[in-house]
Protein backbone atom coordinates (compact mmCIF):
# COMPACT_ATOMS: atom_id res chain seq x y z
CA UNK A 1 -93.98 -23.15 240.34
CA UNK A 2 -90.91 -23.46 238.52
CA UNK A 3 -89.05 -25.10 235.76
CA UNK A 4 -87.19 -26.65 238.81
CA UNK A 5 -89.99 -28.17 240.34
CA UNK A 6 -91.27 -29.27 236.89
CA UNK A 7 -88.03 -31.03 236.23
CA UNK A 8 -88.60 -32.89 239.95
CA UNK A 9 -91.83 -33.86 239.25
CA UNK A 10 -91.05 -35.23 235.58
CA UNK A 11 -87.65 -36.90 237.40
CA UNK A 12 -89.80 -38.85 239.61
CA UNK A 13 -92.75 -39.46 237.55
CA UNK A 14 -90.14 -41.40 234.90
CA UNK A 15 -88.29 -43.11 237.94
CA UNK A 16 -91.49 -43.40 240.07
CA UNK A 17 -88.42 -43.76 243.08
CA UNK A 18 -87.30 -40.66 244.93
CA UNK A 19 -84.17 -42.08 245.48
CA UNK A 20 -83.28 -43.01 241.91
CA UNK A 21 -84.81 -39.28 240.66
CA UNK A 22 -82.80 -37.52 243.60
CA UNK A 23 -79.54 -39.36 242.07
CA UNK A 24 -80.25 -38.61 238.93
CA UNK A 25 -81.19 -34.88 239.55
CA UNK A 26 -77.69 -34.77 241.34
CA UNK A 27 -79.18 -34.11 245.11
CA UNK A 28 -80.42 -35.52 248.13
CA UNK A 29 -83.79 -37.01 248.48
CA UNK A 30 -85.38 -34.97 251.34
CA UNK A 31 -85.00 -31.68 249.07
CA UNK A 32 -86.76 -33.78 246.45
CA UNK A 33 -89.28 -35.13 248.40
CA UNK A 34 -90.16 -31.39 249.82
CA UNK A 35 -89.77 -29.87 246.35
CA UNK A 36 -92.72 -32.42 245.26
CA UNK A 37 -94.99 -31.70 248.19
CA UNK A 38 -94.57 -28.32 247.86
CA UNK A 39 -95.78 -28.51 243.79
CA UNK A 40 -98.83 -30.50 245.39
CA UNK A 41 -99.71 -27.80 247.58
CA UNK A 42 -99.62 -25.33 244.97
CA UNK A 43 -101.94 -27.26 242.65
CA UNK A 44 -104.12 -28.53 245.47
CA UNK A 45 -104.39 -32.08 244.85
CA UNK A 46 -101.58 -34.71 245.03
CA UNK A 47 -99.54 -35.97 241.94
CA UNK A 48 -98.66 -39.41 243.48
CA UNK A 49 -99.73 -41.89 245.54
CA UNK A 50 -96.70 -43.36 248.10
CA UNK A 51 -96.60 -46.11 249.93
CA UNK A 52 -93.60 -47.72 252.03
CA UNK A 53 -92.97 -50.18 248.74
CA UNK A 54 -93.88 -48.02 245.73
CA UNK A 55 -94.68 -44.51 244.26
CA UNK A 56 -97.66 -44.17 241.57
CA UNK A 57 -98.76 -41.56 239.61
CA UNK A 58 -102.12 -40.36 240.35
CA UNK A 59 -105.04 -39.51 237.32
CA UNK A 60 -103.94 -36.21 237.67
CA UNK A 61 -100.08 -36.60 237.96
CA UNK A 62 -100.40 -38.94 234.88
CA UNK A 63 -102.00 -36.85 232.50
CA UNK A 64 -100.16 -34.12 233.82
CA UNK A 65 -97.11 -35.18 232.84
CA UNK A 66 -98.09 -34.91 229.02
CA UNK A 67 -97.80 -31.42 229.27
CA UNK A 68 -94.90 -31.33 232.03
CA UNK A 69 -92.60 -32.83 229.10
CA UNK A 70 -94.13 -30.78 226.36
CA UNK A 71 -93.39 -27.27 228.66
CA UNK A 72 -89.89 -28.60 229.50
CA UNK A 73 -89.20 -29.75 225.92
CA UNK A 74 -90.46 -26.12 224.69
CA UNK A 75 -87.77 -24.15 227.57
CA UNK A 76 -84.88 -26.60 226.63
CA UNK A 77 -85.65 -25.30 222.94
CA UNK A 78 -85.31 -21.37 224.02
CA UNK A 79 -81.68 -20.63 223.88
CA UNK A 80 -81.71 -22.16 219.83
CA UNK A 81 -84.55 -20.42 218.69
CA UNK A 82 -82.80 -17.36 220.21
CA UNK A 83 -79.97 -17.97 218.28
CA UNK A 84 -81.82 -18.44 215.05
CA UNK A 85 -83.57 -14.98 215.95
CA UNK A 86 -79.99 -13.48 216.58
CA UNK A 87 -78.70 -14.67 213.28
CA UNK A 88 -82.15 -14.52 211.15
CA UNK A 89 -83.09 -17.96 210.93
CA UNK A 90 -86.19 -17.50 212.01
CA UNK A 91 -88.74 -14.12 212.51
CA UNK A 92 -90.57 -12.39 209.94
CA UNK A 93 -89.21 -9.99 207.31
CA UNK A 94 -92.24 -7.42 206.16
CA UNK A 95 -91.05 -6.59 202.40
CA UNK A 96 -93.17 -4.23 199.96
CA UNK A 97 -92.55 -3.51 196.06
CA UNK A 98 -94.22 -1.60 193.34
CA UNK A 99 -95.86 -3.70 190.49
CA UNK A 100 -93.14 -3.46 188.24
CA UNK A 101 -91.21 -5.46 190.75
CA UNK A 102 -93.65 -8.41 190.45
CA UNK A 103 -91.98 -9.16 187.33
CA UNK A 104 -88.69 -8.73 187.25
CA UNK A 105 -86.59 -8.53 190.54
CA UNK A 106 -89.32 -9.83 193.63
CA UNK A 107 -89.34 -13.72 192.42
CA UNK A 108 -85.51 -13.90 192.14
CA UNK A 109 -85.14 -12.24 195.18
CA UNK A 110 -88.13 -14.13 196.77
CA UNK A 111 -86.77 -17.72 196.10
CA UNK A 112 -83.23 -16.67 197.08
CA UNK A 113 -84.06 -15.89 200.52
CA UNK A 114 -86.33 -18.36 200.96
CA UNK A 115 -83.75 -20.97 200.48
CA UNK A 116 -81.33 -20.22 202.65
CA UNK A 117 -83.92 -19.22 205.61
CA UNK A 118 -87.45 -21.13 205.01
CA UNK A 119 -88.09 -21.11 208.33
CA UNK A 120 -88.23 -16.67 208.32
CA UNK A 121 -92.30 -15.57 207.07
CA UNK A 122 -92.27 -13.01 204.61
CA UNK A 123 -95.24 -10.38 204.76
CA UNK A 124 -95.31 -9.05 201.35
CA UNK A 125 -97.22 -5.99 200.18
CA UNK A 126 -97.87 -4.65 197.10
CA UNK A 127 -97.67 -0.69 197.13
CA UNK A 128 -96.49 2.58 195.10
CA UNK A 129 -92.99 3.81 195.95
CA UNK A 130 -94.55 6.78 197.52
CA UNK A 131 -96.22 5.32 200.31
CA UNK A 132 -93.27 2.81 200.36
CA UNK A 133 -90.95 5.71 201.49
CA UNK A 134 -93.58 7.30 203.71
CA UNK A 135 -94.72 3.68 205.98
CA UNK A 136 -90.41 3.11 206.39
CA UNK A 137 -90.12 6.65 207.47
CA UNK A 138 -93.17 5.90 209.98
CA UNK A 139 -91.26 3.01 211.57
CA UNK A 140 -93.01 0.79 209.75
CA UNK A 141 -92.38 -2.41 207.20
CA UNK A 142 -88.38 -3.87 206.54
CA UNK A 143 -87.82 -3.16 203.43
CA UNK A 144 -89.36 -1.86 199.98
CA UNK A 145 -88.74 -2.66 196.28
CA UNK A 146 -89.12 1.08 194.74
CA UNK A 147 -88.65 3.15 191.64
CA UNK A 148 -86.82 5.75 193.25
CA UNK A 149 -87.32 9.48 192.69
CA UNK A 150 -85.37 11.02 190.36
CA UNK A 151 -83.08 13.70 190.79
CA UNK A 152 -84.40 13.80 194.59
CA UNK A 153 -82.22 12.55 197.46
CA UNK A 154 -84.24 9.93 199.48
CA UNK A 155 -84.69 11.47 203.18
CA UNK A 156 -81.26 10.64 205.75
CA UNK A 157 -83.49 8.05 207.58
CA UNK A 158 -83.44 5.70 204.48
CA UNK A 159 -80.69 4.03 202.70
CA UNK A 160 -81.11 3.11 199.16
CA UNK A 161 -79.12 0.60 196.47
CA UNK A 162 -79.87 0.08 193.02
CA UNK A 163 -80.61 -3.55 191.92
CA UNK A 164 -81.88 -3.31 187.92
CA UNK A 165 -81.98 -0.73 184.81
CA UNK A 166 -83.94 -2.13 182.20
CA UNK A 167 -85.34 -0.48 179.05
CA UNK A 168 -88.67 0.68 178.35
CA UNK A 169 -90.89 -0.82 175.92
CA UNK A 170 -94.31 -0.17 174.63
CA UNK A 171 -97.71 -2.23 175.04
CA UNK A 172 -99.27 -1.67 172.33
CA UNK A 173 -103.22 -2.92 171.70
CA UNK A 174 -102.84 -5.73 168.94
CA UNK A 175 -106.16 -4.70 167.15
CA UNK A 176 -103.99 -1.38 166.99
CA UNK A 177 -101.65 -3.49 164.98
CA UNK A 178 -104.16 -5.75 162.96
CA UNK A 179 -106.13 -2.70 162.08
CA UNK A 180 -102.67 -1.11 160.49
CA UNK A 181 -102.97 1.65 162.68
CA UNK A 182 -99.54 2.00 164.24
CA UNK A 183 -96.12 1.41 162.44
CA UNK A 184 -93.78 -1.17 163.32
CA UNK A 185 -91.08 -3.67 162.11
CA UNK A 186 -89.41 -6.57 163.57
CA UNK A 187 -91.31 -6.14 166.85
CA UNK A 188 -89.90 -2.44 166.89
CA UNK A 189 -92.59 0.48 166.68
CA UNK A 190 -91.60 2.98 163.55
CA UNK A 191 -90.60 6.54 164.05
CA UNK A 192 -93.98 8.08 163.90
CA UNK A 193 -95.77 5.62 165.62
CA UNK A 194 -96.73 7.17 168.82
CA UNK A 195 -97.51 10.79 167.27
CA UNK A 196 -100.74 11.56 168.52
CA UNK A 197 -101.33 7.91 170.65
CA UNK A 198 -103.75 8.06 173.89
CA UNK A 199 -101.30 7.20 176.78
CA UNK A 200 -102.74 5.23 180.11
CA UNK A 201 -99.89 5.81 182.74
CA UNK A 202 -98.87 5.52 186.42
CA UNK A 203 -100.03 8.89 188.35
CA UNK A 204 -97.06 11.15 189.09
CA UNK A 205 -97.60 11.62 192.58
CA UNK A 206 -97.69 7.69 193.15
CA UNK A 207 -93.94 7.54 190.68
CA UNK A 208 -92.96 10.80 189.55
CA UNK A 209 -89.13 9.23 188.36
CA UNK A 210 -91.63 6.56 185.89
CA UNK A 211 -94.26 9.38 184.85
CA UNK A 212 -91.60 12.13 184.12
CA UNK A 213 -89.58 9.22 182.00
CA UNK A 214 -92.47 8.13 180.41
CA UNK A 215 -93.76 11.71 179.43
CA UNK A 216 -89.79 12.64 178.53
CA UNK A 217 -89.80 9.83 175.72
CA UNK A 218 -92.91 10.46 174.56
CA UNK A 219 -92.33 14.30 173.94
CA UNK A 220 -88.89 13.18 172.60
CA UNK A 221 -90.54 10.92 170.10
CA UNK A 222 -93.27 12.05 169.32
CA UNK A 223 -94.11 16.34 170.15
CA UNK A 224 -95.58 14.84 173.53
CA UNK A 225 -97.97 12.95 175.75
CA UNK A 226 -101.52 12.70 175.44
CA UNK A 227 -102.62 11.02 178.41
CA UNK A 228 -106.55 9.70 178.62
CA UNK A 229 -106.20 7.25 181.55
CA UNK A 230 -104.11 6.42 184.94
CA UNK A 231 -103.89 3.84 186.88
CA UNK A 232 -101.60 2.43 189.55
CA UNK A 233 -101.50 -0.87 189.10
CA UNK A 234 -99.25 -2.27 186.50
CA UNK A 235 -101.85 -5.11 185.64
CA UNK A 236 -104.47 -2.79 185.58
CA UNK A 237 -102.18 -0.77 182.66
CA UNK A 238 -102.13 -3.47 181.21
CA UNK A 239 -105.45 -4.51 181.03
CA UNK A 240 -106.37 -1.09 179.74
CA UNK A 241 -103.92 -0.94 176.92
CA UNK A 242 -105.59 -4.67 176.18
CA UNK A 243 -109.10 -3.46 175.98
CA UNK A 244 -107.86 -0.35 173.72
CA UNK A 245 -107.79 2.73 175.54
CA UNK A 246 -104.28 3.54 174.24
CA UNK A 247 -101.00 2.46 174.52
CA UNK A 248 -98.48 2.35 177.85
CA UNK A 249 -94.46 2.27 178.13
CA UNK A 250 -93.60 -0.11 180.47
CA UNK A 251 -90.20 -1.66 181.72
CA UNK A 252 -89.11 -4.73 179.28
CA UNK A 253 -89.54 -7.09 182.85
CA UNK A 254 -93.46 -6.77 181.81
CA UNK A 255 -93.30 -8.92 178.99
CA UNK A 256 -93.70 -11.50 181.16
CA UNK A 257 -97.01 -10.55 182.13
CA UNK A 258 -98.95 -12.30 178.98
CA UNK A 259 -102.30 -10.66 178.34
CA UNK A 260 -104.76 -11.61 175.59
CA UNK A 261 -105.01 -8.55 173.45
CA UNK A 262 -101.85 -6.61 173.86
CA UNK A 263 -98.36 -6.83 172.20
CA UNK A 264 -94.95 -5.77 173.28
CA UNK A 265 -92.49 -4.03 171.02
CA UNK A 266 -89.41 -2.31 171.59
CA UNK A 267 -89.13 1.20 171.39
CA UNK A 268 -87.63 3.72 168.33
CA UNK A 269 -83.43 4.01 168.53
CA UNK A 270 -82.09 2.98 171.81
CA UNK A 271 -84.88 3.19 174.45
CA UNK A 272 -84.29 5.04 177.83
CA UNK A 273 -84.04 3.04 181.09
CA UNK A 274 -85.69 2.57 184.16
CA UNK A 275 -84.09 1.97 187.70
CA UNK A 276 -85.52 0.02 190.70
CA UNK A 277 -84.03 -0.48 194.32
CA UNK A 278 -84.38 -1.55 197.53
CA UNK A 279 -84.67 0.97 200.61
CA UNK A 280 -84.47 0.64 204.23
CA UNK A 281 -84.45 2.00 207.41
CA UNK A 282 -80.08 2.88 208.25
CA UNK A 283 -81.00 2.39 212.01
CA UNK A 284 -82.99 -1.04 211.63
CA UNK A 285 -80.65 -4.03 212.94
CA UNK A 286 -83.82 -6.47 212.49
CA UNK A 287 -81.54 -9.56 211.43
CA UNK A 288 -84.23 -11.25 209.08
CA UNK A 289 -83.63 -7.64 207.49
CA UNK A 290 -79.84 -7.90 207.33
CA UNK A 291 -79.73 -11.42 205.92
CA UNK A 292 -82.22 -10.29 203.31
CA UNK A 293 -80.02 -7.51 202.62
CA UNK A 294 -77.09 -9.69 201.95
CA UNK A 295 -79.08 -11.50 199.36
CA UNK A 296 -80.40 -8.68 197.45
CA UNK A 297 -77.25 -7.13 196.86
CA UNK A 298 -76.04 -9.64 195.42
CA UNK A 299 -75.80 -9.74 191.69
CA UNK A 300 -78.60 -10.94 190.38
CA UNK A 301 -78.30 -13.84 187.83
């Protein structure tokens, strides 16, 4: 059985004449007629009942040809939806990011894409930059929103572009501030304010460019670090800091994450900066990849 024989059988079944289906079909009608007996064989029972006036459908070739005009419907359809898989229409695009990205660069880039191709799904998954890098270099995922490592080229297999420096700021438990126990003005902590602090922080191994920052401004500002807590989820920083435990620096994208309990205030002098990316594969062609490429480097508004 073939889409041939499937476009026969519909031909007639519309027409129920073999001559008028053989004219339309652009042959003969003995080919036709032998085409249809042959499609009866094969399904062992016969699709229409002929007689020397008329041609019926049987039960069978009736409610068969419900799904006869679905099948051909769904082949004439293959040669678009390979185009729209050629140029990234349609697919999937598997995209990870580190928590930071959640709120600052992911939406924007999120609702961009979507836009222009609503039609692609996108798998995301939240991870740490670290196993980012190592589940691309497995072969593994599109593309990943990362904090990338400082000072350390990322391996040849990857290509990386920046897409946002922002400052840090710190999250700071309000009772901290009701209490009068840390220094600040106009929203901006006070030279001395974070001598001594407890510190909750992202785990080096999972973003050593983040940790060594963070640890780098605190010795800068205040003698050093002293770290009681990590975690490596930015929410779960957060919630910390909220309940507390101490204080976090965190990149200024986080004051959109609003959480009972904890304020946000601007570092001492001019605050240093933290960079995030996007990395990928060099060798991946995927085209849901490349379009989503094109969007994220972009400028972003």
């Amino acid at each position: 059985m073939d889409t041939r024989q499937l476009r026969h059988f519909r031909a007639v079944a519309e027409t129920l004449h073999f001559g008028r289906a053989a004219e339309q079909l652009g042959m003969t009608q003995p080919p036709l007629s032998q085409s249809i007996m042959a499609l009866e064989r094969e399904l062992g029972a016969p699709l229409f009942v002929r007689t020397k006036r008329n041609v019926a459908l049987t039960p069978l070739g009736e409610q068969w040809l419900v799904h006869v005009r679905a099948a051909l419907e769904s082949v004439g359809r293959l040669p678009e939806i390979a185009r729209q898989l050629r140029d990234g229409e349609v697919g999937r695009l598997e995209l990870s990011f580190v928590s930071t990205a959640d709120y600052s660069i992911l939406p924007t880039l999120v609702r961009r894409y979507s836009g222009l191709y609503p039609e692609v799904e996108i798998d995301l998954v939240e991870a740490t930059s670290d196993v980012q890098i190592a589940t691309l270099l497995a072969g593994q995922g599109h593309a990943g929103l990362i904090i990338p490592p400082a000072g350390a080229a990322l391996p040849e297999q990857l290509s990386y572009r920046r897409l946002l420096v922002e400052p840090l700021i710190a999250a700071v438990p309000e009772s901290w501030i009701d209490e009068g126990r840390i220094a600040h003005a106009d929203g901006r902590l006070g030279a001395d304010a974070l001598a001594g602090a407890p510190v909750i922080i992202f785990p080096r191994r999972s973003a050593p460019a983040f940790y060594d920052l963070v640890v780098e401004t605190l010795t800068a500002l205040s003698g050093g670090a002293r770290i009681v807590q990590e975690a490596i989820q930015m929410q779960t920083i957060i919630s910390l800091v909220s309940a507390g435990l101490g204080i976090a620096l965190v990149p200024a994208s986080l004051r959109h994450l609003a959480r009972t309990g904890v304020r946000y205030m601007s570092l001492p002098g001019e605050g240093p900066y933290l960079e995030s990316g996007i990395v990928w594969r060099r060798d991946d062609t995927t085209p849901t990849l490349e379009k989503f490429l094109a969007v994220a480097l972009e400028p972003l508004a």
